[in-house]
N, C-alpha and C. Protein backbone atom coordinates (compact mmCIF):
# COMPACT_ATOMS: atom_id res chain seq x y z
N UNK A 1 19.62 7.09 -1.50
CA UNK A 1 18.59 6.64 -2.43
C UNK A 1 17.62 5.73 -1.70
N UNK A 2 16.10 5.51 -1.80
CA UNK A 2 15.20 5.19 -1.12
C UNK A 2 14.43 3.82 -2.29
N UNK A 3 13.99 3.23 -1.68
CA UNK A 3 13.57 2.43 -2.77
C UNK A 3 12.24 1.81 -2.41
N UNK A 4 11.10 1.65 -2.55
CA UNK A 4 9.84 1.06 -2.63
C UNK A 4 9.55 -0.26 -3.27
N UNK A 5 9.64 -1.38 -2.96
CA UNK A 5 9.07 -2.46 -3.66
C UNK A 5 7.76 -3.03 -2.86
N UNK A 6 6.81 -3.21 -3.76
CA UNK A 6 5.69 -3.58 -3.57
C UNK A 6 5.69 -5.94 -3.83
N UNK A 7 4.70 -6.33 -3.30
CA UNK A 7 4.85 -7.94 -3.49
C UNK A 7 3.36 -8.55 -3.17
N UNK A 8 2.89 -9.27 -3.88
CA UNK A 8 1.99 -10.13 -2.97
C UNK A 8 0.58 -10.32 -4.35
N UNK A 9 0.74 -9.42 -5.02
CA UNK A 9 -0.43 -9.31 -6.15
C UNK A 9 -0.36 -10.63 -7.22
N UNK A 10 -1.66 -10.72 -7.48
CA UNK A 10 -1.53 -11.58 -8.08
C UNK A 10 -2.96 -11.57 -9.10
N UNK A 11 -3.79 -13.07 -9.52
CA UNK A 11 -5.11 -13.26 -9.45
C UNK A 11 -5.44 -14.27 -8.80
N UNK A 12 -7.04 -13.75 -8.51
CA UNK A 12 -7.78 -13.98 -7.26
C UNK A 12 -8.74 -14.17 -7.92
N UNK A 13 -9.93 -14.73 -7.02
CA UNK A 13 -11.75 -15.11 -7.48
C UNK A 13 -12.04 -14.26 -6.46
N UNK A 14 -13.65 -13.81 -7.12
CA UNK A 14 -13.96 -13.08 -5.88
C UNK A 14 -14.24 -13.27 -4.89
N UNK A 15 -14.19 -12.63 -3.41
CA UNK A 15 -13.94 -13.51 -2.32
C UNK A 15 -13.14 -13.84 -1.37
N UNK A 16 -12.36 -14.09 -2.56
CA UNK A 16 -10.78 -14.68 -2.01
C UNK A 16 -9.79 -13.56 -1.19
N UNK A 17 -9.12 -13.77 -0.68
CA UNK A 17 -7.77 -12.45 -0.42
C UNK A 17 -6.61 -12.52 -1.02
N UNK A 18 -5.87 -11.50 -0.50
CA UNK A 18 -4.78 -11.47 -1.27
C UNK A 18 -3.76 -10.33 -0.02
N UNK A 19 -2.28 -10.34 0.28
CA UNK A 19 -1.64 -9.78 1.20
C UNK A 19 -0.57 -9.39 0.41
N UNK A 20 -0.67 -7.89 0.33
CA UNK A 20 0.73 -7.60 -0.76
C UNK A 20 1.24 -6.41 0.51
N UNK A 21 2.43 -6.72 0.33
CA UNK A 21 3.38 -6.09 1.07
C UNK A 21 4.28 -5.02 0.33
N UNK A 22 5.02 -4.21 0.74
CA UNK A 22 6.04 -2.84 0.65
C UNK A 22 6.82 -2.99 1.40
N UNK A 23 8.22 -2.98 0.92
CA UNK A 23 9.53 -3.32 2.08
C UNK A 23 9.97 -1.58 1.45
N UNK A 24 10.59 -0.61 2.25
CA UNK A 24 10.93 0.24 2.02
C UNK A 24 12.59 -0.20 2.34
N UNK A 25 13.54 0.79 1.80
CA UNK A 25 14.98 0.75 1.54
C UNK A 25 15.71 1.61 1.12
N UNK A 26 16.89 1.38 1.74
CA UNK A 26 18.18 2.93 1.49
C UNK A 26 18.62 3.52 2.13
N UNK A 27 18.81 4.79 2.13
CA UNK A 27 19.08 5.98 2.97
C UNK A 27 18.09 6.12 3.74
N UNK A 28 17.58 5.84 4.92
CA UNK A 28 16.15 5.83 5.68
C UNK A 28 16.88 6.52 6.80
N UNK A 29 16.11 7.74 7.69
CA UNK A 29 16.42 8.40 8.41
C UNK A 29 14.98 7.98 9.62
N UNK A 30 14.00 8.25 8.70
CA UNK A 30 12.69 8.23 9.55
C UNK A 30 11.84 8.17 8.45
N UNK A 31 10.18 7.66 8.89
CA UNK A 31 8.87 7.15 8.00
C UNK A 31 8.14 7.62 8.50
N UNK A 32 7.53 8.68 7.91
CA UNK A 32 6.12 9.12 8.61
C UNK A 32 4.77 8.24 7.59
N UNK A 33 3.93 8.87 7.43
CA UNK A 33 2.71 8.21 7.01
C UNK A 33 3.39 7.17 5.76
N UNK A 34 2.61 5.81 5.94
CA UNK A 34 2.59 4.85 4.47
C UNK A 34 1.54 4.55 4.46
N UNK A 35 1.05 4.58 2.90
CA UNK A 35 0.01 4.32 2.40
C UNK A 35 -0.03 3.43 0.99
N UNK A 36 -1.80 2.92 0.99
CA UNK A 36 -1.30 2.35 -0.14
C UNK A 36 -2.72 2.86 -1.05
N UNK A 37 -2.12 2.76 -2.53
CA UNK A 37 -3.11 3.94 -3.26
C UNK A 37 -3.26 2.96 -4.44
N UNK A 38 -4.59 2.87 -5.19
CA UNK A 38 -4.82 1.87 -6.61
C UNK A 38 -4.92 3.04 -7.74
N UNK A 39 -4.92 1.79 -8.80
CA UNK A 39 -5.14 2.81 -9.70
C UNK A 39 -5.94 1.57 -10.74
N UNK A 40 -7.19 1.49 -11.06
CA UNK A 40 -7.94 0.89 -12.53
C UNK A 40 -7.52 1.25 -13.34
N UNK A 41 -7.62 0.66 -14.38
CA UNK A 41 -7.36 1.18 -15.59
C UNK A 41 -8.59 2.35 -16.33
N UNK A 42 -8.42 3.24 -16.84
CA UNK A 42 -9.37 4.10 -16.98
C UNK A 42 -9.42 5.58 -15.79
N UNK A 43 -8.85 5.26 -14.59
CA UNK A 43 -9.55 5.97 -13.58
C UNK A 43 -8.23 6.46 -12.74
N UNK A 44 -8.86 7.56 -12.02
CA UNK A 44 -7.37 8.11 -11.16
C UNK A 44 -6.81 7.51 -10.32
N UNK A 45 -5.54 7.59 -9.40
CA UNK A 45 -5.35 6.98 -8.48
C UNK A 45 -6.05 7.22 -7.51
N UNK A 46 -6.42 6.44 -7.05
CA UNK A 46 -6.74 6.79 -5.15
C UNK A 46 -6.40 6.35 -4.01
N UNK A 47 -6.24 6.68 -3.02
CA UNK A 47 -5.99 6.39 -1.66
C UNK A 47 -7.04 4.91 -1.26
N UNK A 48 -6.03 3.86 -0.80
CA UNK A 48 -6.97 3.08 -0.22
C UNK A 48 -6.83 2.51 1.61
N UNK A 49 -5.36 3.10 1.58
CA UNK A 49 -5.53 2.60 3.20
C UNK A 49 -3.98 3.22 3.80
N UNK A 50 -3.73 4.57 4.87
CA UNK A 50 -2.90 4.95 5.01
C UNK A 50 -2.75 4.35 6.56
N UNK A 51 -1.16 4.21 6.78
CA UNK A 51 -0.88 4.00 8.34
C UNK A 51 -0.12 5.06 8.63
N UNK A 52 0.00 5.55 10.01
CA UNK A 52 0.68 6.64 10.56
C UNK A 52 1.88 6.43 11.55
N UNK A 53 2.58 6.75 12.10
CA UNK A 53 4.05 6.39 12.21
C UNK A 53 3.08 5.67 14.06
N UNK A 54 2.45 6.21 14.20
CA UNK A 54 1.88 5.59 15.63
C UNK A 54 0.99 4.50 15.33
N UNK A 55 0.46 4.09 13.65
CA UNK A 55 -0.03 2.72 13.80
C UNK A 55 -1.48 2.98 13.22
N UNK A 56 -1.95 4.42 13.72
CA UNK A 56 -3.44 4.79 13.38
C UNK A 56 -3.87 4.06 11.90
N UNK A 57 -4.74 3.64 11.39
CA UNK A 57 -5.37 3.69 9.87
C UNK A 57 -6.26 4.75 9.41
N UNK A 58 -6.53 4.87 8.29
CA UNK A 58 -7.45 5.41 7.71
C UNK A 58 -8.03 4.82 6.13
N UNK A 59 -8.83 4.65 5.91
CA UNK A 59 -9.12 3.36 4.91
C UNK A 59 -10.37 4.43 4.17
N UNK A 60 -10.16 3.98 2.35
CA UNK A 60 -11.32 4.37 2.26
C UNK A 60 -12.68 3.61 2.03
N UNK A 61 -13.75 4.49 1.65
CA UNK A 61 -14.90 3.97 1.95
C UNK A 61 -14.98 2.32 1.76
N UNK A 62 -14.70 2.03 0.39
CA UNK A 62 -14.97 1.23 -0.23
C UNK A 62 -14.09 -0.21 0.37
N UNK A 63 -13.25 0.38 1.01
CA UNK A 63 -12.84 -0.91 1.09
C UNK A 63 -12.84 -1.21 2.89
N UNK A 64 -13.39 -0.41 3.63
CA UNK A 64 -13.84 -0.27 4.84
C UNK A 64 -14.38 -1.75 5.87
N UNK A 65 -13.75 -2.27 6.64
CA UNK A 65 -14.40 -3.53 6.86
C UNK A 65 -13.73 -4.62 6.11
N UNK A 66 -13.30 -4.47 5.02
CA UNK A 66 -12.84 -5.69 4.19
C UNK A 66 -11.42 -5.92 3.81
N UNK A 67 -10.59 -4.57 4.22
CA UNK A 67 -8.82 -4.39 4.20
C UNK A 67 -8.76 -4.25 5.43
N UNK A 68 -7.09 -4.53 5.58
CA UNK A 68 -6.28 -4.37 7.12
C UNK A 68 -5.12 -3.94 6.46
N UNK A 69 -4.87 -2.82 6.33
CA UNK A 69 -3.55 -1.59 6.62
C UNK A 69 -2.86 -2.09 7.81
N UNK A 70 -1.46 -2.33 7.42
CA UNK A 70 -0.68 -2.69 8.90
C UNK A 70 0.69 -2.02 8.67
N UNK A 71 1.94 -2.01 9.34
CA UNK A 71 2.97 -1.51 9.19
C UNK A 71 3.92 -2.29 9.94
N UNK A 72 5.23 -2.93 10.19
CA UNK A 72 5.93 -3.48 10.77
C UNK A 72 7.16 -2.22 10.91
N UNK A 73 7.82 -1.08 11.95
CA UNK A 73 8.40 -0.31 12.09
C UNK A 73 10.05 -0.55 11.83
N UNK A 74 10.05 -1.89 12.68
CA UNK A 74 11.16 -2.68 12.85
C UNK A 74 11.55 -3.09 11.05
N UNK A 75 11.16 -3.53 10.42
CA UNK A 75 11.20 -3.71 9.12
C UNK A 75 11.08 -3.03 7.78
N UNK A 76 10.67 -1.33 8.23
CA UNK A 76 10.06 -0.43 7.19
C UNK A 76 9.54 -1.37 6.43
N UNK A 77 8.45 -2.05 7.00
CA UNK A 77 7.16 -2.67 5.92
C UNK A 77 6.04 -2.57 5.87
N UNK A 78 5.11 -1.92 4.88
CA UNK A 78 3.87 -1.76 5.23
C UNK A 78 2.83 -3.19 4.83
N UNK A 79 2.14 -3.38 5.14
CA UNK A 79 0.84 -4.30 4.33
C UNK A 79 -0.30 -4.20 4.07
N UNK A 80 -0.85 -4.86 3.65
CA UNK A 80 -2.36 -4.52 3.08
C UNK A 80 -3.00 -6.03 2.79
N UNK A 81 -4.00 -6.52 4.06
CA UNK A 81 -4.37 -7.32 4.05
C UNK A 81 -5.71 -7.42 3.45
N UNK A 82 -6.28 -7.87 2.08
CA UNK A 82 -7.35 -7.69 1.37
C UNK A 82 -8.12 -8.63 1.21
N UNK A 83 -9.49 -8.76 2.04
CA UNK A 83 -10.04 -9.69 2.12
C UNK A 83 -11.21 -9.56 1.60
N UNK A 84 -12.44 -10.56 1.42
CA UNK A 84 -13.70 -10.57 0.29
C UNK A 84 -13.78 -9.46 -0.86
N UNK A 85 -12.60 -10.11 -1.33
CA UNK A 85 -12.40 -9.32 -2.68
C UNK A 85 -13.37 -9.29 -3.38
N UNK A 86 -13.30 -7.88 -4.36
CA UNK A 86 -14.68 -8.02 -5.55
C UNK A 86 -13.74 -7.44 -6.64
N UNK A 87 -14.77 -8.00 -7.61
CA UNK A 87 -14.56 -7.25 -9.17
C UNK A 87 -13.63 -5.85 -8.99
N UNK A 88 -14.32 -4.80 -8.45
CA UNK A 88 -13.93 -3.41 -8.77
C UNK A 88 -12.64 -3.65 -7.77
N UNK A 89 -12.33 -4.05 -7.22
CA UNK A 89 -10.82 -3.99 -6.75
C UNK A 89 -9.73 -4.57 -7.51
N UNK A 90 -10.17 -4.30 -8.78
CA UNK A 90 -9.16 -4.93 -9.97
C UNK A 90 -8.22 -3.89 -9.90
N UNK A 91 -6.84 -3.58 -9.83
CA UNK A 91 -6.09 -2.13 -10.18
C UNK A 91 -4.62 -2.41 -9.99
N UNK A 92 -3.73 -1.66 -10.17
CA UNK A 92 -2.66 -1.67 -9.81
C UNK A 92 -2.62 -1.21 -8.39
N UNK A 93 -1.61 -1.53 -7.66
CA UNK A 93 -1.66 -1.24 -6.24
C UNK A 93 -0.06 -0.52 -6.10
N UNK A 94 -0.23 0.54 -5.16
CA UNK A 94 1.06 0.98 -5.35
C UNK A 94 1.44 1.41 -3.89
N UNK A 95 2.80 1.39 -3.53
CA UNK A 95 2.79 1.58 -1.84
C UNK A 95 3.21 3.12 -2.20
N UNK A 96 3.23 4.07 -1.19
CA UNK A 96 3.39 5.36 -1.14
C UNK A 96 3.88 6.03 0.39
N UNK A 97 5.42 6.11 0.55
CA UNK A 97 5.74 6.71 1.80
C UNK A 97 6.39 7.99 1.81
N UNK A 98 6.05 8.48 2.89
CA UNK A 98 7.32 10.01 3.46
C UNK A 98 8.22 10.03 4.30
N UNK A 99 8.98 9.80 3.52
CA UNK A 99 10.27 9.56 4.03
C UNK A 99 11.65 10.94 4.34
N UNK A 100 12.04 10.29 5.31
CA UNK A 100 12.96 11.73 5.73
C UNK A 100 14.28 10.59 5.33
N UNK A 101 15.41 11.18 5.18
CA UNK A 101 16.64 10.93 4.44
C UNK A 101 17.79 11.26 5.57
N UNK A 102 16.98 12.66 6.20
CA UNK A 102 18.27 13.32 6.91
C UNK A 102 16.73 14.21 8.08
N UNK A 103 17.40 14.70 8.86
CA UNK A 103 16.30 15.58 9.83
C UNK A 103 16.06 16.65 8.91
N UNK A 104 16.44 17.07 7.78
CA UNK A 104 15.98 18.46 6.53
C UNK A 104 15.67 17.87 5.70
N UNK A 105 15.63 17.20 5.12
CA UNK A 105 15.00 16.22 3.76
C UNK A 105 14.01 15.08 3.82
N UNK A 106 13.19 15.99 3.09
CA UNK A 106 11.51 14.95 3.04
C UNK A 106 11.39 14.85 1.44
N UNK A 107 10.51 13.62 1.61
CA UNK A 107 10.18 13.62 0.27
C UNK A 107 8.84 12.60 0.10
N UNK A 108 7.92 12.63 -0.84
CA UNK A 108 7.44 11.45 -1.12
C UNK A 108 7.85 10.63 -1.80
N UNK A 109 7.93 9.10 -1.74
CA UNK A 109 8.33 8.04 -2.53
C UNK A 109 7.29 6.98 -2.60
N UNK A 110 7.31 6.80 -4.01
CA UNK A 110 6.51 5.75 -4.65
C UNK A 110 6.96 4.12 -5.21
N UNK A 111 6.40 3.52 -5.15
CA UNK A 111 6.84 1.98 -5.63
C UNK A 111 6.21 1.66 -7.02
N UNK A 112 6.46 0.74 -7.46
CA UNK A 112 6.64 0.74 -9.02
C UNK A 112 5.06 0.05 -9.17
N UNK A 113 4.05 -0.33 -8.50
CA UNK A 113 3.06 -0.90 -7.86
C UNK A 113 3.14 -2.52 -8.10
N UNK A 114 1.96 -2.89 -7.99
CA UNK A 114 1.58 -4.98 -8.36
C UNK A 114 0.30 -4.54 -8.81
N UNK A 115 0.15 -5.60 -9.27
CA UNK A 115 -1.24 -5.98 -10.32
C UNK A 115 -2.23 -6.92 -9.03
N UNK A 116 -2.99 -6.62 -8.84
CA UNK A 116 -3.77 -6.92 -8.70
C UNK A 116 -5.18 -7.48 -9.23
N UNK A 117 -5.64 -9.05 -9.72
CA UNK A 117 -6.83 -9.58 -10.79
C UNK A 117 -7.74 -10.11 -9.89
N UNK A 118 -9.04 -9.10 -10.05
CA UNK A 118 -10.23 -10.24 -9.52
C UNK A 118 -10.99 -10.73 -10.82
N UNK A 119 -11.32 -12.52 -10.54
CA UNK A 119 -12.07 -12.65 -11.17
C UNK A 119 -13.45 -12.88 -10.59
N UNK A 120 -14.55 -12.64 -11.64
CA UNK A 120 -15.63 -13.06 -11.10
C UNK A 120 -16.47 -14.18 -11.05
């Protein structure tokens, strides 16, 4: 069994940062890509900043320049360092990994997300 907990959310002014972390747990064999994905209220989830088992990022537009996607290997932990926060980065935040169990078993796993509040 694999487990996702997300940490670090809170409220914020805009501006401010905020560092929410994902400790992954369990049956862990191997971690390929972690990512971390929001969700507003009203609106779909989306992708906001994936790391790759070699470290690479990929971030999207919006938050480009102003997040730091990181990963600690040694720890199965990902982070998400969020800095000059604004309004529209109000959402739930949720960590998202692929995880192998065994060398035949993959899966995606999700975390239960954090809240994330900007005020303005």
């Amino acid at each position: 069994q694999v487990q996702l907990v997300e940490s670090g959310g809170g409220l914020v002014q805009a501006g401010g940062s905020l560092r929410l972390s994902c400790v992954a747990s369990g049956n862990i064999f191997s971690i390929n890509v972690m990512s971390w994905y929001r969700q507003a209220p009203g609106n779909q989830r989306e992708l906001v900043a994936a790391v790759a088992r070699s470290g690479s990022t990929n971030y999207a537009v919006s938050v480009k320049g102003r997040f730091i996607a990181s990963r600690d290997a040694t720890k199965n932990t990902l982070y998400l360092q969020m800095n000059n926060l604004k309004t529209e980065d109000t959402a739930v935040y949720y960590c998202n990994a692929d995880i192998r169990t065994s060398p035949l078993s993959r899966m995606d796993y999700w975390g239960k997300g954090t809240l994330v509040t900007v005020s303005s």
